[in-house]
Protein backbone atom coordinates (compact mmCIF):
# COMPACT_ATOMS: atom_id res chain seq x y z
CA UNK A 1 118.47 110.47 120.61
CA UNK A 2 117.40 107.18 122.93
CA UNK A 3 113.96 108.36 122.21
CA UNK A 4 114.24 108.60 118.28
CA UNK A 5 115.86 104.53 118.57
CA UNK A 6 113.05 103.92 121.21
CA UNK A 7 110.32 105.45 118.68
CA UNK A 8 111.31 103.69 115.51
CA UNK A 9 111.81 100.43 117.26
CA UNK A 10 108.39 100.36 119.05
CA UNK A 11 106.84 101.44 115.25
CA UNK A 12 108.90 98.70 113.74
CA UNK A 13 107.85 96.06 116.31
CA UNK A 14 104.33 97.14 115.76
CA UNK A 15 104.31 96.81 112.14
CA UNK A 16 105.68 93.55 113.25
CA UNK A 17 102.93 92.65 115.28
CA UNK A 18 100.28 93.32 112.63
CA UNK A 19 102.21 91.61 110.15
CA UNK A 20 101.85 88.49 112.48
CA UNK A 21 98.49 88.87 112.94
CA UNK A 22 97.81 89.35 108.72
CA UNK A 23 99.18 86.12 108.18
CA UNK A 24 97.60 84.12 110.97
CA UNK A 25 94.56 85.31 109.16
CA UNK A 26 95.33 83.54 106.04
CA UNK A 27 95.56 80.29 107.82
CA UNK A 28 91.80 78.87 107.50
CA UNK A 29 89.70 78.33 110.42
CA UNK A 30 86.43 76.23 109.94
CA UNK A 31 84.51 78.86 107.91
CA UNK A 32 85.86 80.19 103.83
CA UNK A 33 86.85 83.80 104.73
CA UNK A 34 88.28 86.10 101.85
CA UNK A 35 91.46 86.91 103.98
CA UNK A 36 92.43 83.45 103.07
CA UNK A 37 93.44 84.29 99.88
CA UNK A 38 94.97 87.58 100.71
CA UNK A 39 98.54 86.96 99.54
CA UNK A 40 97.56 84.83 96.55
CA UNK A 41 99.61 85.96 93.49
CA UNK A 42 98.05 85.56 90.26
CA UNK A 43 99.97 85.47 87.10
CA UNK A 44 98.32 87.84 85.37
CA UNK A 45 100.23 88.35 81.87
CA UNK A 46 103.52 87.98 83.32
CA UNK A 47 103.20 89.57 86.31
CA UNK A 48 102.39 88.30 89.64
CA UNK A 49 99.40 90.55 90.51
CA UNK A 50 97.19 90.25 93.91
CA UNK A 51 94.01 88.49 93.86
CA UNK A 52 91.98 91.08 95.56
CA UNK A 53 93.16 93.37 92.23
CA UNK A 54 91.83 91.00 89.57
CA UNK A 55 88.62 90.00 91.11
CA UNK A 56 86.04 90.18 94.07
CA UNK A 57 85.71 87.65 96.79
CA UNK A 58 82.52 86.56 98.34
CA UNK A 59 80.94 84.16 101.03
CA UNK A 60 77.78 83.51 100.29
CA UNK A 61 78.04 80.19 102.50
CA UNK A 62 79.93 78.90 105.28
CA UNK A 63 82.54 77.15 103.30
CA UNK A 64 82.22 78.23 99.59
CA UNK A 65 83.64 80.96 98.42
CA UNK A 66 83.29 82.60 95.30
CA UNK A 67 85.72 84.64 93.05
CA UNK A 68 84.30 87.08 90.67
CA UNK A 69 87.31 88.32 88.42
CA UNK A 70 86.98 91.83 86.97
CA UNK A 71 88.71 90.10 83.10
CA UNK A 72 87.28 86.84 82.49
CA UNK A 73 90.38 86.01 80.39
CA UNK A 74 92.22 85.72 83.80
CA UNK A 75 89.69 83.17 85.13
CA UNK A 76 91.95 80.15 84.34
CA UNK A 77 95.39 81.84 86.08
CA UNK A 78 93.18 82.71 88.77
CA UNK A 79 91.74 79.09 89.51
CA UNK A 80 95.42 77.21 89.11
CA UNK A 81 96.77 80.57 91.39
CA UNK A 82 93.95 79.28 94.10
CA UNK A 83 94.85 75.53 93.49
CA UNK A 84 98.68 75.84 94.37
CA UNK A 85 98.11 77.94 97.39
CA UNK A 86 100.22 75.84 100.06
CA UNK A 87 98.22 74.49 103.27
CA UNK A 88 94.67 75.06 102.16
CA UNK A 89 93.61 71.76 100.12
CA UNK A 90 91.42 73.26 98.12
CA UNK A 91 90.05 72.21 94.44
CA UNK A 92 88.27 75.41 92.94
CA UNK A 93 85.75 74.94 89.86
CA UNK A 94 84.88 77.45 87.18
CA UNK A 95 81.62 77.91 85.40
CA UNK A 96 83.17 80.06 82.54
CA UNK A 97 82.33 83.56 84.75
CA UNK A 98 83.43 82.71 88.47
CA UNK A 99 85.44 80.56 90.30
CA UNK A 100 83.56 78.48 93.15
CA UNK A 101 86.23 77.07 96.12
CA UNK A 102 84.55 74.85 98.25
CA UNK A 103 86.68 74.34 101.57
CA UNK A 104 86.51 70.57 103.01
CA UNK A 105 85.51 70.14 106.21
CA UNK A 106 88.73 70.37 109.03
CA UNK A 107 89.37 67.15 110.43
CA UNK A 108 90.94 66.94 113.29
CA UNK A 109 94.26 65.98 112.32
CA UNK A 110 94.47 68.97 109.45
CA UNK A 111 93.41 71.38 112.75
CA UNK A 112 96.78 70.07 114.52
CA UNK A 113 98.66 71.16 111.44
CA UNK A 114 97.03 74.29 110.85
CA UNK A 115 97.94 74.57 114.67
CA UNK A 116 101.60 73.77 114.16
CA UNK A 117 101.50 76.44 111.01
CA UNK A 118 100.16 78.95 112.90
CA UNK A 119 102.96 78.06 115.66
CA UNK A 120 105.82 78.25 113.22
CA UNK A 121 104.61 81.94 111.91
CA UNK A 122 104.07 82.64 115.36
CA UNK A 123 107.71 81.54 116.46
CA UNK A 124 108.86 84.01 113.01
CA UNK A 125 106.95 86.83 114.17
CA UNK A 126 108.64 86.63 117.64
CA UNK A 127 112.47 86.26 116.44
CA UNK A 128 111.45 89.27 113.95
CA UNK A 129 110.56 91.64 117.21
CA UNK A 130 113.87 90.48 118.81
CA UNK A 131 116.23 91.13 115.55
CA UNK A 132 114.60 94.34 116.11
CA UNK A 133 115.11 95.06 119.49
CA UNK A 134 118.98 93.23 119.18
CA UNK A 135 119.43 96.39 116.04
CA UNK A 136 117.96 99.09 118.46
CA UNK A 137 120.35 97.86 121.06
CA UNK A 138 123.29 98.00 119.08
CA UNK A 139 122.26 101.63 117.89
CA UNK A 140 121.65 102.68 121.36
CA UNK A 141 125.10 100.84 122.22
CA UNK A 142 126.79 103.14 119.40
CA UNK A 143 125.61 106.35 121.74
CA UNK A 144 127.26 105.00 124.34
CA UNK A 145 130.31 107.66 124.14
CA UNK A 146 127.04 110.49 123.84
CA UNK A 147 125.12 109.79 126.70
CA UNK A 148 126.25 108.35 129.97
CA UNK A 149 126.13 104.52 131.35
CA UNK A 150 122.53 104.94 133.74
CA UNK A 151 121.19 106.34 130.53
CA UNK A 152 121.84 103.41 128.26
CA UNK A 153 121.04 100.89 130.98
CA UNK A 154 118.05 102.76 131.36
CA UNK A 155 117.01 102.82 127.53
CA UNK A 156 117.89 98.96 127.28
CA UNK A 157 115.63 98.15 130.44
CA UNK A 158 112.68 100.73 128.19
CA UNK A 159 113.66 98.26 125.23
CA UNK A 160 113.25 94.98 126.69
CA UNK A 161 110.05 96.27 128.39
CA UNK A 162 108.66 96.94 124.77
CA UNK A 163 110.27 93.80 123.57
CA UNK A 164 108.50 92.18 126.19
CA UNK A 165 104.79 94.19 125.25
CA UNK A 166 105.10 93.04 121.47
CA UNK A 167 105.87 89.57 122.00
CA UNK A 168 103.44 89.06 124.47
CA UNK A 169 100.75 90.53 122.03
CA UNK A 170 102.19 87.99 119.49
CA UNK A 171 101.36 85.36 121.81
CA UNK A 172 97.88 86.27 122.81
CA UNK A 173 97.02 86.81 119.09
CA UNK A 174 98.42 83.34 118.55
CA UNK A 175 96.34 82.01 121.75
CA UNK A 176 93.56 83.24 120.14
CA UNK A 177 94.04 81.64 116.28
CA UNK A 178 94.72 78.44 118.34
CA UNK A 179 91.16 78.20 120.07
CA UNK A 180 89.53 79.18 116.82
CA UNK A 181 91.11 76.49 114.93
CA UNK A 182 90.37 74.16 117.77
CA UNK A 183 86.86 75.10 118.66
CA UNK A 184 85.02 72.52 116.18
């Protein structure tokens, strides 16, 4: 029974973990990458559908991208989709058959708030492995009548270990958006 709450905590925190390191990738860096718009919704007759459903996303230069949709009726909901994204500053252009996003150069000052961003989903990630690890607890707290006192103590001290491994990989993956969005 500890192991089954040890398992599915460890899978949870890992799913965790990637999750963290998804959406640091959709905070820009200084080249256009097409994981920046990875969880743009498009309204897409009524619906908000993913961008990566409704059209393909190239870089044929360092900072232009360029969005190929599948329907050409969705090219103007695709544009205004790009255009509100939050925390990119972009203003795309369409020819009548793609949509061209030309990222502005990162000063420095918009690399200290991509930096603080990143920070912030960093800080999210972290509270969302230790919500996990505070349920696991309280399920391994429930077996205390089960199992016997060294056992729990035991399974808590296996807990905050893998507490300990996931939010330590959170920070190393957010060391390592940090000197990207620094490195100029």
């Amino acid at each position: 029974m500890i192991a089954d709450v040890l398992a599915e905590s460890g899978a949870r925190m890992d799913r965790a973990v990637e999750a963290a390191k998804e959406d640091f990738s959709t905070v820009r860096t200084g080249r256009a990458n097409p994981q920046l718009f990875q969880k743009v919704l498009v309204d897409y007759y009524g619906s908000p559908t993913p961008l990566a459903q409704l059209a393909s996303i190239n870089s044929p230069e360092a900072r232009t991208l360029i969005v190929t949709p599948y329907d050409k009726s969705a090219l103007k909901a695709i544009e205004q989709a790009i255009r509100d994204v939050p925390n990119l500053g972009v203003n795309p252009t369409n020819d009548g058959n793609i949509v061209r996003v030309t990222m502005p150069e990162l000063t420095e000052e918009r690399r200290k708030e991509y930096v603080k961003l990143v920070r912030s989903k960093g800080e999210d990630a972290k509270v969302h492995v230790r919500g996990i690890r505070r349920k696991s607890k309280d399920e391994l707290d429930a077996l205390k009548s089960e199992i016997g006192e060294d056992e729990l103590a035991r399974a808590e001290k296996e807990l905050d270990a893998l507490t300990r491994a996931h939010v330590d990989e959170i920070d190393e993956a957010l060391k390592r958006k940090e000197a990207e969005l620094l490195e100029v």
